[in-house]
C-alpha atoms as a PDB file:
ATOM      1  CA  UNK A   1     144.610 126.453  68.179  1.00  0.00           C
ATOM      2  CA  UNK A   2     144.054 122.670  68.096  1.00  0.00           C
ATOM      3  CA  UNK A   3     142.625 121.181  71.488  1.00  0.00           C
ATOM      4  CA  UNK A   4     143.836 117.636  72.122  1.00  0.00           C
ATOM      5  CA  UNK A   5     142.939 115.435  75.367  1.00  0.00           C
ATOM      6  CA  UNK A   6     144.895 112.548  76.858  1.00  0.00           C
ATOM      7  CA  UNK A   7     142.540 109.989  78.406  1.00  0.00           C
ATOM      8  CA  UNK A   8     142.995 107.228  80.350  1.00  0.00           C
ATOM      9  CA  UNK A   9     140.283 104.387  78.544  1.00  0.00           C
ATOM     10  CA  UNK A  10     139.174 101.897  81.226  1.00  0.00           C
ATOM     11  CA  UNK A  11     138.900  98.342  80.070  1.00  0.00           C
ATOM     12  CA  UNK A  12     135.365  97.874  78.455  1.00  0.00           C
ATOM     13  CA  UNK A  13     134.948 101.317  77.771  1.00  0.00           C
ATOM     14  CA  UNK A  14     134.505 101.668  73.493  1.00  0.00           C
ATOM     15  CA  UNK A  15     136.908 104.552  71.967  1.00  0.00           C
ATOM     16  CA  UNK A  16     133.929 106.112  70.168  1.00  0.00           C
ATOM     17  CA  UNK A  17     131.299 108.637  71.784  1.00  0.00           C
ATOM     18  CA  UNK A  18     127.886 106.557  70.573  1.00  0.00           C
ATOM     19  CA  UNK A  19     127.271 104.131  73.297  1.00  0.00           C
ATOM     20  CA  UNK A  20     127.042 100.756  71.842  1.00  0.00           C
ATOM     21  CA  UNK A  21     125.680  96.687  73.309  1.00  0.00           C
ATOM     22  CA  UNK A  22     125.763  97.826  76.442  1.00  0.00           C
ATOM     23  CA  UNK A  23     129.390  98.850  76.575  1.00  0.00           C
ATOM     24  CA  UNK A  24     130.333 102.422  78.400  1.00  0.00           C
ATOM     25  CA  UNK A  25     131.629 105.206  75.989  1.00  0.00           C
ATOM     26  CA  UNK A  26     133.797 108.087  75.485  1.00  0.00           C
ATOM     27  CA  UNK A  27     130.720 110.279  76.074  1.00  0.00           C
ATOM     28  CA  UNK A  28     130.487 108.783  79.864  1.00  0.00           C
ATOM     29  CA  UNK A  29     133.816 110.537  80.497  1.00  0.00           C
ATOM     30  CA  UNK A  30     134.592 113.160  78.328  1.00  0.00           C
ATOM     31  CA  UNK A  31     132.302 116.255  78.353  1.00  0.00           C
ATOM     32  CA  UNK A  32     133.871 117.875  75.536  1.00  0.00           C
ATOM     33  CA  UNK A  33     132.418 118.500  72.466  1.00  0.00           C
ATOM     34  CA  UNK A  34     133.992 118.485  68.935  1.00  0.00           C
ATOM     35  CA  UNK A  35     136.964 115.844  69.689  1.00  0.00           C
ATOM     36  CA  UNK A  36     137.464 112.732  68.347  1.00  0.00           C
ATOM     37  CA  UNK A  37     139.684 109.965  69.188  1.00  0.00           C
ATOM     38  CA  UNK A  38     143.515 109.813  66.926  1.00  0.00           C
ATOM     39  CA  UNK A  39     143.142 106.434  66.469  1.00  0.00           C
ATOM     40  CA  UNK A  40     141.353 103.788  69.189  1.00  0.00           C
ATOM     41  CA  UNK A  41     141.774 100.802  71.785  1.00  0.00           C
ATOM     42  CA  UNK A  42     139.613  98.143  71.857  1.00  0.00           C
ATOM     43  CA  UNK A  43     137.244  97.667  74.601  1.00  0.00           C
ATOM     44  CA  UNK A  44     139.270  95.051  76.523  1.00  0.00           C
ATOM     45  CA  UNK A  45     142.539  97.489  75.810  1.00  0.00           C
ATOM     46  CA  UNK A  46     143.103  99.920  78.746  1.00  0.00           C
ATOM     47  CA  UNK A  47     145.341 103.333  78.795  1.00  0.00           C
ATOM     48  CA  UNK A  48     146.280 106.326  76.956  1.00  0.00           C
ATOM     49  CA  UNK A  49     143.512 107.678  73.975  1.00  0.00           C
ATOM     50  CA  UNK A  50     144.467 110.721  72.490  1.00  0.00           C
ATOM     51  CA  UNK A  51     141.277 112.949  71.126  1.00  0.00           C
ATOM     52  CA  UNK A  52     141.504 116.165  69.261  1.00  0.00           C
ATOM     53  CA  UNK A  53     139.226 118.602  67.161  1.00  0.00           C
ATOM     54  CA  UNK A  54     141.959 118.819  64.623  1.00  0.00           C
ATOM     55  CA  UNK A  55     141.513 116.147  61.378  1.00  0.00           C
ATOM     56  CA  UNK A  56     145.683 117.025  60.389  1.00  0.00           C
ATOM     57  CA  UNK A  57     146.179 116.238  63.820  1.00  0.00           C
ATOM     58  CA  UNK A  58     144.484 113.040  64.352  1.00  0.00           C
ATOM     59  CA  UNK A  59     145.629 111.733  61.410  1.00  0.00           C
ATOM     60  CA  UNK A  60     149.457 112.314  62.589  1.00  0.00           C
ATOM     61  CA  UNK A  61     148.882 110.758  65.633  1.00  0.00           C
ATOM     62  CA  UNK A  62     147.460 107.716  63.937  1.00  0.00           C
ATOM     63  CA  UNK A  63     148.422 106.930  60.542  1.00  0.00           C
ATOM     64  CA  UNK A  64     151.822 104.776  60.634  1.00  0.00           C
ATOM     65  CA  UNK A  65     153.193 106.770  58.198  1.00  0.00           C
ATOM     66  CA  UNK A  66     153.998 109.355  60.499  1.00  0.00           C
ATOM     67  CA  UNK A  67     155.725 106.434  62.872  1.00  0.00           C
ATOM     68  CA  UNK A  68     154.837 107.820  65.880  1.00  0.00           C
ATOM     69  CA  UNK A  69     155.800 105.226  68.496  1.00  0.00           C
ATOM     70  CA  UNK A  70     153.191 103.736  70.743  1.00  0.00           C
ATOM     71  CA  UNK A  71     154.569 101.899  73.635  1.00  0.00           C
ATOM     72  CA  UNK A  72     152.577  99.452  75.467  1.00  0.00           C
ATOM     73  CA  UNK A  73     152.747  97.094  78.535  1.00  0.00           C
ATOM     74  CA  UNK A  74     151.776  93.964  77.843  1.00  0.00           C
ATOM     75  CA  UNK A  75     150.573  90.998  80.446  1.00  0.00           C
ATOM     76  CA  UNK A  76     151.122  87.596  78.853  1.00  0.00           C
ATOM     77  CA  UNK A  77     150.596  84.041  79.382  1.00  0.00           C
ATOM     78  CA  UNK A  78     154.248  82.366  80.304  1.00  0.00           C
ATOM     79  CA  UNK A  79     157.319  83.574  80.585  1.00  0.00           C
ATOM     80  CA  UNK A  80     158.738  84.334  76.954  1.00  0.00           C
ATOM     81  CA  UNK A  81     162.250  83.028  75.892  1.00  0.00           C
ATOM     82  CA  UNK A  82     165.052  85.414  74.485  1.00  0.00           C
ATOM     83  CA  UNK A  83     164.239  83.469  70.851  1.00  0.00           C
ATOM     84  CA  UNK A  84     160.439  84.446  71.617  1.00  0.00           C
ATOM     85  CA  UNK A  85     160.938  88.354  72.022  1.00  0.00           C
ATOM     86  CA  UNK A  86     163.619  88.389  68.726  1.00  0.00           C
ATOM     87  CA  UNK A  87     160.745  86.783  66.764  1.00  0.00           C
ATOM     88  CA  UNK A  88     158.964  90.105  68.328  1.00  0.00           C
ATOM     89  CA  UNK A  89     161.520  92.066  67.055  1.00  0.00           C
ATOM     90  CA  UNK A  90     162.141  90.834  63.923  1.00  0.00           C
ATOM     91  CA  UNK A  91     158.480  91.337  62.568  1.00  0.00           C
ATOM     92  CA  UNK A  92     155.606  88.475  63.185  1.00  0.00           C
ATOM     93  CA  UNK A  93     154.099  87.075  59.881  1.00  0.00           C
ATOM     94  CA  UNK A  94     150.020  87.328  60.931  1.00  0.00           C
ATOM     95  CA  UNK A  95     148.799  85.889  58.104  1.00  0.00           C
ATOM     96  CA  UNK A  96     147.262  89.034  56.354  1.00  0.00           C
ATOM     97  CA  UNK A  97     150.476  90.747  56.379  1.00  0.00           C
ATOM     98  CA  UNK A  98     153.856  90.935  58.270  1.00  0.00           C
ATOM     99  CA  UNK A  99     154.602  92.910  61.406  1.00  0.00           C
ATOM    100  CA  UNK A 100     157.262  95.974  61.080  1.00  0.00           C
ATOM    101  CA  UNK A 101     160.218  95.457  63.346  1.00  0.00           C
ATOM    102  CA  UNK A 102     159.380  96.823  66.747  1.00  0.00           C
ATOM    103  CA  UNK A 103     161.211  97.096  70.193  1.00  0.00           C
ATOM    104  CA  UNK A 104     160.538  94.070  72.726  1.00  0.00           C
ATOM    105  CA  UNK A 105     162.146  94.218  76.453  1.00  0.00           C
ATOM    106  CA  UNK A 106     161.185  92.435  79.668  1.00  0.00           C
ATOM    107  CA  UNK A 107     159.805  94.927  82.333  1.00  0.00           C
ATOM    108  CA  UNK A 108     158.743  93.967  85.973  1.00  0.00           C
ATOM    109  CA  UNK A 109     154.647  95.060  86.593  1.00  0.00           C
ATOM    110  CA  UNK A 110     153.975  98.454  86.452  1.00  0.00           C
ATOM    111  CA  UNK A 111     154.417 100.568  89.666  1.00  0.00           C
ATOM    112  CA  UNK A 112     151.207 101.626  90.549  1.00  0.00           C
ATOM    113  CA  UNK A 113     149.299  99.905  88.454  1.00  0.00           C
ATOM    114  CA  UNK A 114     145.305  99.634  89.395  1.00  0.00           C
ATOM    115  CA  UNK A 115     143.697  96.686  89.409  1.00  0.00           C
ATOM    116  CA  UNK A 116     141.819  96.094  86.132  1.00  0.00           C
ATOM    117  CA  UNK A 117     137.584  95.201  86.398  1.00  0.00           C
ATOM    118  CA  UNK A 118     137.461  92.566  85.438  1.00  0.00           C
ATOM    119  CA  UNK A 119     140.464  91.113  86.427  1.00  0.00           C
ATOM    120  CA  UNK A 120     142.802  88.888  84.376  1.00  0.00           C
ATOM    121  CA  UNK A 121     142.548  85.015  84.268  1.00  0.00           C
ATOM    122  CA  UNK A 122     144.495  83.508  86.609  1.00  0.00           C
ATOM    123  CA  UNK A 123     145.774  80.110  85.838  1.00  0.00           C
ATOM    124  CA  UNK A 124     147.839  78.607  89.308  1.00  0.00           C
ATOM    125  CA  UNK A 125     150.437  76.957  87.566  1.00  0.00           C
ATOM    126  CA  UNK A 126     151.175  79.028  84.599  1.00  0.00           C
ATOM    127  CA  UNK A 127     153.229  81.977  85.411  1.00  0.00           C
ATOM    128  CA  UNK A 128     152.712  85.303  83.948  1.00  0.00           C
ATOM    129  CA  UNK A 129     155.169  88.783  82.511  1.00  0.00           C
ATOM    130  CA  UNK A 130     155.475  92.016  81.448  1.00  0.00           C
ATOM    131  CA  UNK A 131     156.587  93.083  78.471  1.00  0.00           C
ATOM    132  CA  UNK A 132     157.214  96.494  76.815  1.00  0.00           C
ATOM    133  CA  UNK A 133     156.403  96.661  73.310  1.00  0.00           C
ATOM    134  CA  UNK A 134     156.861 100.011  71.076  1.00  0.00           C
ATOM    135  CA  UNK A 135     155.379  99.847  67.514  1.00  0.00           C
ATOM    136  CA  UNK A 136     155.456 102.566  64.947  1.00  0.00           C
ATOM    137  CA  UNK A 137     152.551 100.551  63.417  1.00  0.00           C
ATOM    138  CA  UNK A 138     148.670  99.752  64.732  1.00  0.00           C
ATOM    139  CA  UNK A 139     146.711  97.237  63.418  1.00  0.00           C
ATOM    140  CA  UNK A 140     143.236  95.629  64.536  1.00  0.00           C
ATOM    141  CA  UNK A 141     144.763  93.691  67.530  1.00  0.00           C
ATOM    142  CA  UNK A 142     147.880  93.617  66.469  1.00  0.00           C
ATOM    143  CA  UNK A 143     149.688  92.660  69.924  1.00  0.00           C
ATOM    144  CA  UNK A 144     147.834  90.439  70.766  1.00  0.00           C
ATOM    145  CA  UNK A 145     147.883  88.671  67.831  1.00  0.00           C
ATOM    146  CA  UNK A 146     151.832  89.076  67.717  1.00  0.00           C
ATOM    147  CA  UNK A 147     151.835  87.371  71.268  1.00  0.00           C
ATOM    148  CA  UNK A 148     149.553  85.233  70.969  1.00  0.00           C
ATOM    149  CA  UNK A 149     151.586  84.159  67.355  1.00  0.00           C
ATOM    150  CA  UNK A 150     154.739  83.272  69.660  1.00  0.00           C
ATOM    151  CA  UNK A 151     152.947  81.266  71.924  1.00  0.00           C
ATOM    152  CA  UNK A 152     152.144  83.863  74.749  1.00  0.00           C
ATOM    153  CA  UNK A 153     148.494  84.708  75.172  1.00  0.00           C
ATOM    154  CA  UNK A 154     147.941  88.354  76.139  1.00  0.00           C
ATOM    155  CA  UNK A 155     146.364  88.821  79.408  1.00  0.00           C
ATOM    156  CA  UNK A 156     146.210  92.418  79.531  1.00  0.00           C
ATOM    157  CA  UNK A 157     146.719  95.316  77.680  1.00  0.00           C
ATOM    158  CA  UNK A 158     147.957  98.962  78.177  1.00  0.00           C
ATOM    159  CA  UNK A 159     148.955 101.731  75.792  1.00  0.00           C
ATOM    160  CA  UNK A 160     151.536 103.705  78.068  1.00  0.00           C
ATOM    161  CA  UNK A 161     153.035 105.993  75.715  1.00  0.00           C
ATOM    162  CA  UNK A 162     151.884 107.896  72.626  1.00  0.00           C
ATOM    163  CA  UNK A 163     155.011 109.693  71.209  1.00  0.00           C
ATOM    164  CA  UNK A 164     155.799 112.332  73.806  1.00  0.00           C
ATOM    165  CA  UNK A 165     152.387 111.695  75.357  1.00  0.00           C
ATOM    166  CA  UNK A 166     152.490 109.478  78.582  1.00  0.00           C
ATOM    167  CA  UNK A 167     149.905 108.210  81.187  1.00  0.00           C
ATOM    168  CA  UNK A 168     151.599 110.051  84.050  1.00  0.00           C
ATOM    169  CA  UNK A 169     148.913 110.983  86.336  1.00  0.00           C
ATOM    170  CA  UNK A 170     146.246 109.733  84.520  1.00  0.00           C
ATOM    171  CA  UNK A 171     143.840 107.345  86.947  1.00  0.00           C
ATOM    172  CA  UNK A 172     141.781 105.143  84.783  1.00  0.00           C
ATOM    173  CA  UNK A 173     138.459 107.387  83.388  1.00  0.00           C
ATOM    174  CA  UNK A 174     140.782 110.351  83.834  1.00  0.00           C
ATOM    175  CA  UNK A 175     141.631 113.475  81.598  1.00  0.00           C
ATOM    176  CA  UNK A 176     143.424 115.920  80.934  1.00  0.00           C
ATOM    177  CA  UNK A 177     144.199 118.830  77.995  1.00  0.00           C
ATOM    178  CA  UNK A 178     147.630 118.290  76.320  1.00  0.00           C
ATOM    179  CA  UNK A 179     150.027 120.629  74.347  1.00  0.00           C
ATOM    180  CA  UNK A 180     149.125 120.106  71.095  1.00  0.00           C
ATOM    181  CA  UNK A 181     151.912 121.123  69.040  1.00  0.00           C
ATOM    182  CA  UNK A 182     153.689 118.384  70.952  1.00  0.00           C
ATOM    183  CA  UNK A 183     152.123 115.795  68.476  1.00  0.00           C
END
């Protein structure tokens, strides 16, 4: 039977076990031996990793073919118009490629959310918000290069949702085994 962990990544922790420039890794947390991360969060991302010792498995959970939605919550810069979060919607040309259509709504902060180390930049006349973003996609950065593309800097970044996988009771540098033939 496949084993698969849910894991809440702190920010500045790497989503591989091989500590690297300094940087805390999967190894400092998770015990385990034999799983690998589906797919990864970069260091100043925050929330829900999914690891597993099953290769069919991981690459479900991450390859966007399988469109498994990832939702995230998303601290920006500003306070995005309605035209902003359509643009979201509609697919964001990057550059290097276009943006599949994804869901975009407003959402007030998090209850319970713990305070991030280190925290966000504050700025005292510039006014922050949360969105919700759900992609069936996962590039290198992506959101924040789709926010920052619209004119809304991210300021903070964290994967809530993984298909039917959430962050429910999951303190940062937490784990937990999941049901793998949730996936």
């Amino acid at each position: 039977m496949s084993r698969l962990l849910l894991f809440n990544k702190p920010c500045g922790v790497l989503s591989q076990f091989t500590p690297e420039a300094g940087h805390p890794c999967l190894a400092d947390f998770i015990p385990v031996k034999g799983v690998y991360p589906a797919g990864r969060l970069d260091a100043d991302s925050e929330g829900l990793l999914l690891l597993t010792d099953d290769g069919r498995l991981q690459k479900r959970i991450a390859d966007p073919a399988h469109k498994l939605p990832k939702t995230y919550w998303v601290q920006v810069e500003g306070e995005p118009a309605e035209a902003a979060l359509e643009h979201l919607r509609r697919g964001v040309d990057l550059g290097d490629f276009v943006t599949r259509p994804c869901d975009v709504r407003r959402m007030a902060e998090p209850a319970g959310l713990w305070p991030r180390d280190p925290p966000i930049r504050q700025r005292r006349n510039i006014p922050t918000a949360w969105l919700e973003i759900v992609l069936r996609e996962g590039k290198n950065r992506q959101v924040r290069r789709m926010t920052a593309r619209i004119g809304h800097p991210t300021l903070r970044l964290i994967r809530a949702v993984i298909g039917p996988f959430t962050l429910a009771g999951l303190s940062p540098g937490t784990w937990r085994e999941g049901d793998a033939s949730r996936a």
